[in-house]
C-alpha atoms as a PDB file:
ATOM      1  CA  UNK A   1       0.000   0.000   0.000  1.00  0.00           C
ATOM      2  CA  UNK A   2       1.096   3.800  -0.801  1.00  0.00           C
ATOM      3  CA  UNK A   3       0.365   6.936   0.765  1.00  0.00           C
ATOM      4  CA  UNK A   4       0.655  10.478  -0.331  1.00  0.00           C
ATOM      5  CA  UNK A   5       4.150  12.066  -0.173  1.00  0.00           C
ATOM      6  CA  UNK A   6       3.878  15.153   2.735  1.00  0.00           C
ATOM      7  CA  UNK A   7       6.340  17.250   3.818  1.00  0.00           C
ATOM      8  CA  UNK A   8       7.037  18.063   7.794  1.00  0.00           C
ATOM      9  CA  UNK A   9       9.032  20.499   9.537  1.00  0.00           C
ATOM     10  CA  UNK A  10      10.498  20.735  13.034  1.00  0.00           C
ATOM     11  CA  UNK A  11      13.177  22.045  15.240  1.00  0.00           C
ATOM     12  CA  UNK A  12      14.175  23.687  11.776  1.00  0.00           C
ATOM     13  CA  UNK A  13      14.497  20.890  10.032  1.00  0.00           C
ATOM     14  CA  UNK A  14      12.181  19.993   7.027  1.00  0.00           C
ATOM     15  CA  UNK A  15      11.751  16.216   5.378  1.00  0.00           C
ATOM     16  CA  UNK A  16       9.655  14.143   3.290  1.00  0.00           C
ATOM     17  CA  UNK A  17       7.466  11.264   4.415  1.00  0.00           C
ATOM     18  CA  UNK A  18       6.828   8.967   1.508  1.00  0.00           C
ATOM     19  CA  UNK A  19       6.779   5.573   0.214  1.00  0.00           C
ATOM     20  CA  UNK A  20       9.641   4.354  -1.223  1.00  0.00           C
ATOM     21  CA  UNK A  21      10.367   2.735  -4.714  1.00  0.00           C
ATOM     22  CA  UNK A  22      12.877   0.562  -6.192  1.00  0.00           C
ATOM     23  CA  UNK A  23      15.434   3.306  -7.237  1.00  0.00           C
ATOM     24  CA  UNK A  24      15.743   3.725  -2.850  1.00  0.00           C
ATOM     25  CA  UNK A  25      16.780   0.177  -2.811  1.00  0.00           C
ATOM     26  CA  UNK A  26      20.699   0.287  -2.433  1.00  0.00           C
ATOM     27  CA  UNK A  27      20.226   3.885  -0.021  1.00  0.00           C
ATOM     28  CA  UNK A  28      17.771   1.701   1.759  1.00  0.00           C
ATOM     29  CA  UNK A  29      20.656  -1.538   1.902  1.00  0.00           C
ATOM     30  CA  UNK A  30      23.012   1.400   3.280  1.00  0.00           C
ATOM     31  CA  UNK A  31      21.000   2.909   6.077  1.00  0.00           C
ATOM     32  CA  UNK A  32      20.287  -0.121   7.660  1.00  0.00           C
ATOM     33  CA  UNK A  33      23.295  -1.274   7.924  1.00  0.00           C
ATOM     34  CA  UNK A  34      25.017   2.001   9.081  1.00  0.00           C
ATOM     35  CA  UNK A  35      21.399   2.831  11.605  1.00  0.00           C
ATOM     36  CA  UNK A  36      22.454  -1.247  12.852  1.00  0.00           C
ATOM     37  CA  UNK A  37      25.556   0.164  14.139  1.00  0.00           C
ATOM     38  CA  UNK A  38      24.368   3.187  15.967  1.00  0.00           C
ATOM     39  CA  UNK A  39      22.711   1.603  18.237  1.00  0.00           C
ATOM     40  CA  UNK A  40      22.061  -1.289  20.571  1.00  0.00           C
ATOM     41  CA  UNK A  41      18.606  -1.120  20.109  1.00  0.00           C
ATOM     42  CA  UNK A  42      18.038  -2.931  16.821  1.00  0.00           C
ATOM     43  CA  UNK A  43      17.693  -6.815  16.904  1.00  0.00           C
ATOM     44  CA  UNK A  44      20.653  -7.140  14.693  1.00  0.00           C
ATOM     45  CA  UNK A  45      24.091  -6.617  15.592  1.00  0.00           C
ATOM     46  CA  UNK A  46      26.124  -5.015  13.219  1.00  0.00           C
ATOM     47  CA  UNK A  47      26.900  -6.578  10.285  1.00  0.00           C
ATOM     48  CA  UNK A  48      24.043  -9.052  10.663  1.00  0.00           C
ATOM     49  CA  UNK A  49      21.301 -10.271   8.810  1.00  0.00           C
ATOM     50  CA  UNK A  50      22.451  -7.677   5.826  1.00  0.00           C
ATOM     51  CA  UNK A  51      19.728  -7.174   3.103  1.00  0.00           C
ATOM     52  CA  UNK A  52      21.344  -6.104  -0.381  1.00  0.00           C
ATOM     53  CA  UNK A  53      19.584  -3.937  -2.967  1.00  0.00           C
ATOM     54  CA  UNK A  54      18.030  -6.408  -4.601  1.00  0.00           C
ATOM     55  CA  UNK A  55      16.150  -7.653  -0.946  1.00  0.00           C
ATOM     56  CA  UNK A  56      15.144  -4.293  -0.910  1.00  0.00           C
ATOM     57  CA  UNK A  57      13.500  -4.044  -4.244  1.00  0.00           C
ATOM     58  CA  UNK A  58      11.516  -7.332  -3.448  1.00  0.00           C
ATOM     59  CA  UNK A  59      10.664  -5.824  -0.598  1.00  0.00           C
ATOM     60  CA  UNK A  60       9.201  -2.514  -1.836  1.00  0.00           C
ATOM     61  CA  UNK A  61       7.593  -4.492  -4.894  1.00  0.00           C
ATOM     62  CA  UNK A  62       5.762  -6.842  -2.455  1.00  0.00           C
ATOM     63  CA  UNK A  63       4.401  -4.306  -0.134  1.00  0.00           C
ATOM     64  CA  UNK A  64       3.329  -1.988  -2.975  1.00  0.00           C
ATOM     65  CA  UNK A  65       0.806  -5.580  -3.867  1.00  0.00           C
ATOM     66  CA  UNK A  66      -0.082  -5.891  -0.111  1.00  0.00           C
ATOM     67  CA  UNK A  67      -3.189  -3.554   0.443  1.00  0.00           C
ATOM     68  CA  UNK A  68      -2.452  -4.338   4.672  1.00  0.00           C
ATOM     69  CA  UNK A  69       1.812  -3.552   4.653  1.00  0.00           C
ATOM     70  CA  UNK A  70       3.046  -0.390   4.427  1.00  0.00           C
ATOM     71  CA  UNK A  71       6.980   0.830   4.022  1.00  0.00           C
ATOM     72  CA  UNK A  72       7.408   4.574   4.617  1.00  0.00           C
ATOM     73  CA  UNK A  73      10.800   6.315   4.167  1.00  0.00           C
ATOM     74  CA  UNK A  74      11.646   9.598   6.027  1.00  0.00           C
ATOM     75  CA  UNK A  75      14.101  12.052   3.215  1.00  0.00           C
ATOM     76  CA  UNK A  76      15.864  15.218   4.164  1.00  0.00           C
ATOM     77  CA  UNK A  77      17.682  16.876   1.166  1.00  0.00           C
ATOM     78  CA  UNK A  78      17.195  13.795  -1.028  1.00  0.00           C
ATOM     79  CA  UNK A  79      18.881  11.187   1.367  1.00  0.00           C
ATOM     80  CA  UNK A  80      16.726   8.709   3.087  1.00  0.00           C
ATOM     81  CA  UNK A  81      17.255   8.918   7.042  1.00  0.00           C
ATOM     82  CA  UNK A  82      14.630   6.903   8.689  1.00  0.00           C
ATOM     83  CA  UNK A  83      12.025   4.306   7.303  1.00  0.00           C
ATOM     84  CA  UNK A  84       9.308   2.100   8.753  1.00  0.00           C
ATOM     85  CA  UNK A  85       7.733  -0.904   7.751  1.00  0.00           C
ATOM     86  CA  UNK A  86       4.288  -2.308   8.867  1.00  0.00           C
ATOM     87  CA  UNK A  87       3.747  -5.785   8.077  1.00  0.00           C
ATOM     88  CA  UNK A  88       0.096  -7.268   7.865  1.00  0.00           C
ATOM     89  CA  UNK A  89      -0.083 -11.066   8.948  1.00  0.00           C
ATOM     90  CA  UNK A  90      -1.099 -13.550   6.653  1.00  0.00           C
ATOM     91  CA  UNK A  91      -2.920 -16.021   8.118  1.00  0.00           C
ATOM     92  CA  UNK A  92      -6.865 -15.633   8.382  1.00  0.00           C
ATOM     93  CA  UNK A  93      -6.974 -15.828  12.173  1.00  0.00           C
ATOM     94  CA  UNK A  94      -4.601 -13.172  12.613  1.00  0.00           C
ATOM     95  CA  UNK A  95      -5.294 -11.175  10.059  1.00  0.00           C
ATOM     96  CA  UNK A  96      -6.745  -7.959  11.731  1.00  0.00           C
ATOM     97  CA  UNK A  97      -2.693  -7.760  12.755  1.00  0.00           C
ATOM     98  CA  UNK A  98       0.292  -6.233  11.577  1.00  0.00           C
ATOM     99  CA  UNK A  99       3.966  -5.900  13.019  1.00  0.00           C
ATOM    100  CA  UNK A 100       5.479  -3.512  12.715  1.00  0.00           C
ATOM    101  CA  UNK A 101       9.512  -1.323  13.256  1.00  0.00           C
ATOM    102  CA  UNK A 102      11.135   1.526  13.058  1.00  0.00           C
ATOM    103  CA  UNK A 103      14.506   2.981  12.528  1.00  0.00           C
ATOM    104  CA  UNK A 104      15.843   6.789  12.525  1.00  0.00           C
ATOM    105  CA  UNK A 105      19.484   7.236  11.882  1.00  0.00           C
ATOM    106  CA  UNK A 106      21.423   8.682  14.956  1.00  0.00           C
ATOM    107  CA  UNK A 107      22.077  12.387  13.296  1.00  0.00           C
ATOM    108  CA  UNK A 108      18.545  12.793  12.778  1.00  0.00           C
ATOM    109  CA  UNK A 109      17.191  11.548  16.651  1.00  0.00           C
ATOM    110  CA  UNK A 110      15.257  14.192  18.098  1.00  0.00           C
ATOM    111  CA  UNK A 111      14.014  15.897  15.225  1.00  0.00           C
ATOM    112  CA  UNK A 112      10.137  14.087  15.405  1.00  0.00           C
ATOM    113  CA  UNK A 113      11.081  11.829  13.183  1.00  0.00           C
ATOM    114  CA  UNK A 114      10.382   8.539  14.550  1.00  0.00           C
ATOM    115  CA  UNK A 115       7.153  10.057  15.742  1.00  0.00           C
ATOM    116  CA  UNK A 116       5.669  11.152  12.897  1.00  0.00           C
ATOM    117  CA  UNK A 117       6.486   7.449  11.084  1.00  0.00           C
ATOM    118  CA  UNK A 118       4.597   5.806  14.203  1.00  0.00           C
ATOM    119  CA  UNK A 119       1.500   8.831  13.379  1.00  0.00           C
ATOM    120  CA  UNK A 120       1.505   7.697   9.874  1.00  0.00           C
ATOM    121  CA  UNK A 121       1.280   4.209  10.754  1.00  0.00           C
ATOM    122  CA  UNK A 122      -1.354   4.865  13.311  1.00  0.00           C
ATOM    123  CA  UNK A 123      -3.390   6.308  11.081  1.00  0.00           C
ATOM    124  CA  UNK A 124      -3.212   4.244   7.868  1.00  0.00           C
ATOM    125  CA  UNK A 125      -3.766   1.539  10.221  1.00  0.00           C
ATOM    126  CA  UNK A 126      -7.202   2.568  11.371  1.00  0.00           C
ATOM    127  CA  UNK A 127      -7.900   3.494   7.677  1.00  0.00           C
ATOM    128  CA  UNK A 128      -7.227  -0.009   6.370  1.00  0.00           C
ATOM    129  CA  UNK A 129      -8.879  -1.499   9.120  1.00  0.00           C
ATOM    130  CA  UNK A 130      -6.600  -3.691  11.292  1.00  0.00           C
ATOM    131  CA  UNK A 131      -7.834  -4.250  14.604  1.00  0.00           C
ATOM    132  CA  UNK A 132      -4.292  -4.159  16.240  1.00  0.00           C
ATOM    133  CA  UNK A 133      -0.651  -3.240  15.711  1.00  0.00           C
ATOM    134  CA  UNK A 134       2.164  -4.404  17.600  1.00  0.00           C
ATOM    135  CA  UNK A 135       6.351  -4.272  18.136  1.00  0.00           C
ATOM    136  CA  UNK A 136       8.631  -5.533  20.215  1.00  0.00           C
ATOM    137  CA  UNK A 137      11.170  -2.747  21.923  1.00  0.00           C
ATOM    138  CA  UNK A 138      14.275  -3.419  24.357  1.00  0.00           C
ATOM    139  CA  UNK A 139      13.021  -2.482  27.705  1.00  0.00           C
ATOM    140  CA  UNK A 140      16.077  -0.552  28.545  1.00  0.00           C
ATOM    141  CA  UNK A 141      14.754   1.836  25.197  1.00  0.00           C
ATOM    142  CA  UNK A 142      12.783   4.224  27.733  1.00  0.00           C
ATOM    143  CA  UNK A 143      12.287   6.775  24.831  1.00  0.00           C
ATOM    144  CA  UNK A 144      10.810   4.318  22.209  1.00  0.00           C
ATOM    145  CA  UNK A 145       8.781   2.849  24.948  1.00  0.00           C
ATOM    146  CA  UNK A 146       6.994   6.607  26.058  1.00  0.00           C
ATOM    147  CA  UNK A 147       6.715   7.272  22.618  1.00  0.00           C
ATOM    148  CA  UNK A 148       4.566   3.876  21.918  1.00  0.00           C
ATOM    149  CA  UNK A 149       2.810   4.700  25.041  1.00  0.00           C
ATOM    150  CA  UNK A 150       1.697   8.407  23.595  1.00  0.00           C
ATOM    151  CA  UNK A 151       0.281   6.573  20.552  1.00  0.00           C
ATOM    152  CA  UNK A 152      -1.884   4.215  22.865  1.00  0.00           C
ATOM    153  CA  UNK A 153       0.232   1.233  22.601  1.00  0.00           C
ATOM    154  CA  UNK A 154       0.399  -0.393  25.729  1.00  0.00           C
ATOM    155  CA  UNK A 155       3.013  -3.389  27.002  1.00  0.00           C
ATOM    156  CA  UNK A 156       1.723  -7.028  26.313  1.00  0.00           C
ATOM    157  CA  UNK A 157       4.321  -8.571  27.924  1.00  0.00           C
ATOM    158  CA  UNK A 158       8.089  -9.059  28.839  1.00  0.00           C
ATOM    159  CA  UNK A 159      10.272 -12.017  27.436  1.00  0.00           C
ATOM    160  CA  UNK A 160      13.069 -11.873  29.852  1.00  0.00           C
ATOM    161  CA  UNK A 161      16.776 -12.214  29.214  1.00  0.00           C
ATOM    162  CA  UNK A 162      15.291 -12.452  25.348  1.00  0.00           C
ATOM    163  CA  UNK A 163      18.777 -10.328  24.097  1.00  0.00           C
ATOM    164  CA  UNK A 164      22.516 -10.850  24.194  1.00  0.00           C
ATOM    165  CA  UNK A 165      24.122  -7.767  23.728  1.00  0.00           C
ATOM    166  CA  UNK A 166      27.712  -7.671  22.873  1.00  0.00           C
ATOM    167  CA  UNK A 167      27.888  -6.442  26.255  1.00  0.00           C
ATOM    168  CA  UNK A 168      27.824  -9.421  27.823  1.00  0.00           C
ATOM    169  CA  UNK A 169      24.732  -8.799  29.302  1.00  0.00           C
ATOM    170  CA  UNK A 170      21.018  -9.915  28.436  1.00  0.00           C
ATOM    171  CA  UNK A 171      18.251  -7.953  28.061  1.00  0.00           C
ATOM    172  CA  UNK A 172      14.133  -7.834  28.405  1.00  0.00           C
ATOM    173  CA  UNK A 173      12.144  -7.646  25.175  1.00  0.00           C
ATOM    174  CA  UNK A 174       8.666  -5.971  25.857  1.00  0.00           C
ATOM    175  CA  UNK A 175       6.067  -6.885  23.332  1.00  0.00           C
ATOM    176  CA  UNK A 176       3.874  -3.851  23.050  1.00  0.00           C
ATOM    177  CA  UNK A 177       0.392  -3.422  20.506  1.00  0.00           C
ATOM    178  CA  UNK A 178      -2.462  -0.930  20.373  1.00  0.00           C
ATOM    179  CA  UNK A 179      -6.075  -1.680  19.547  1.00  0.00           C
ATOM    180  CA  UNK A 180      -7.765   0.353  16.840  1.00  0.00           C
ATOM    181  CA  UNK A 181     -10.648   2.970  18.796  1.00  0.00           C
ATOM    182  CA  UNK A 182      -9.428   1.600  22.442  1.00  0.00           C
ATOM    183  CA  UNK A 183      -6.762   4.588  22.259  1.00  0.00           C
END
């Protein structure tokens, strides 16, 4: 599914929210893997589970077909700094689902990015009519975890010890979703 390119500004900084299409594919392959390395909060370590430019075409092409996915890119100045990606489920008893992530690059943390790709989501989530949306977060990510909690999203449960950080240390996973008109 697509939605309309806008344009959003904050804290002086102005970027595009859109979809993105197969010519994004290797900036796409790039930002994950550099957004993987900024932070301990993504379920891949860096240098892990690396998706090329041709995963990401596939990708785009198959949610563009899926009328309950959605993959939204956030651009400032023609480079793609965040995304998200809301996956519907496919199997009939849990279809009224979707899963779903997101991912800002480091430079661009504060600006209301993430929170305007959650919004988005939110909303094109109600208009497409799943029942529920839900993510899993580290539970030591206190500003991803207030942010979810703004939305209406509220924590499911806690898989303990669920992460091994190269740390040495595990971590709790908290499984988080929000019901559609319960928020």
């Amino acid at each position: 599914m697509r939605i309309n390119e806008f344009q959003i500004e904050n804290e002086g900084l102005i970027w595009t929210l859109r979809c993105p299409n197969v010519d994004d594919s290797t900036a796409l392959a790039d930002l994950r893997i550099k957004i993987d390395s900024q932070t301990e909060f993504m379920d891949r370590e860096n240098g892990e589970g690396i998706l090329s430019s041709e995963d990401f075409k596939n990708i785009i092409a198959e949610d563009n077909k899926d009328d309950r996915s959605l993959f939204l890119v956030a651009e400032v100045e023609g480079r793609i700094v965040g995304f998200a990606r809301c996956i519907g489920k496919k199997l009939r008893r849990f279809r009224h689902q979707a899963d779903f992530g997101i991912c800002v690059e480091r430079d661009y943390w504060g600006y209301g990015i993430g929170s305007e790709l959650l919004n988005a989501i939110v909303i094109w989530s109600e208009q497409v009519g799943l029942k529920k949306i839900t993510l899993s977060v580290v539970e030591d990510n206190v500003k991803a975890i207030s942010l979810y909690k703004k939305y209406g999203f509220i924590v499911e449960g806690r898989l303990i010890d669920d992460r091994y950080h190269s740390d040495g240390k595990f971590y709790n996973t908290i499984i988080m979703g929000r019901i559609s008109g319960n928020n």
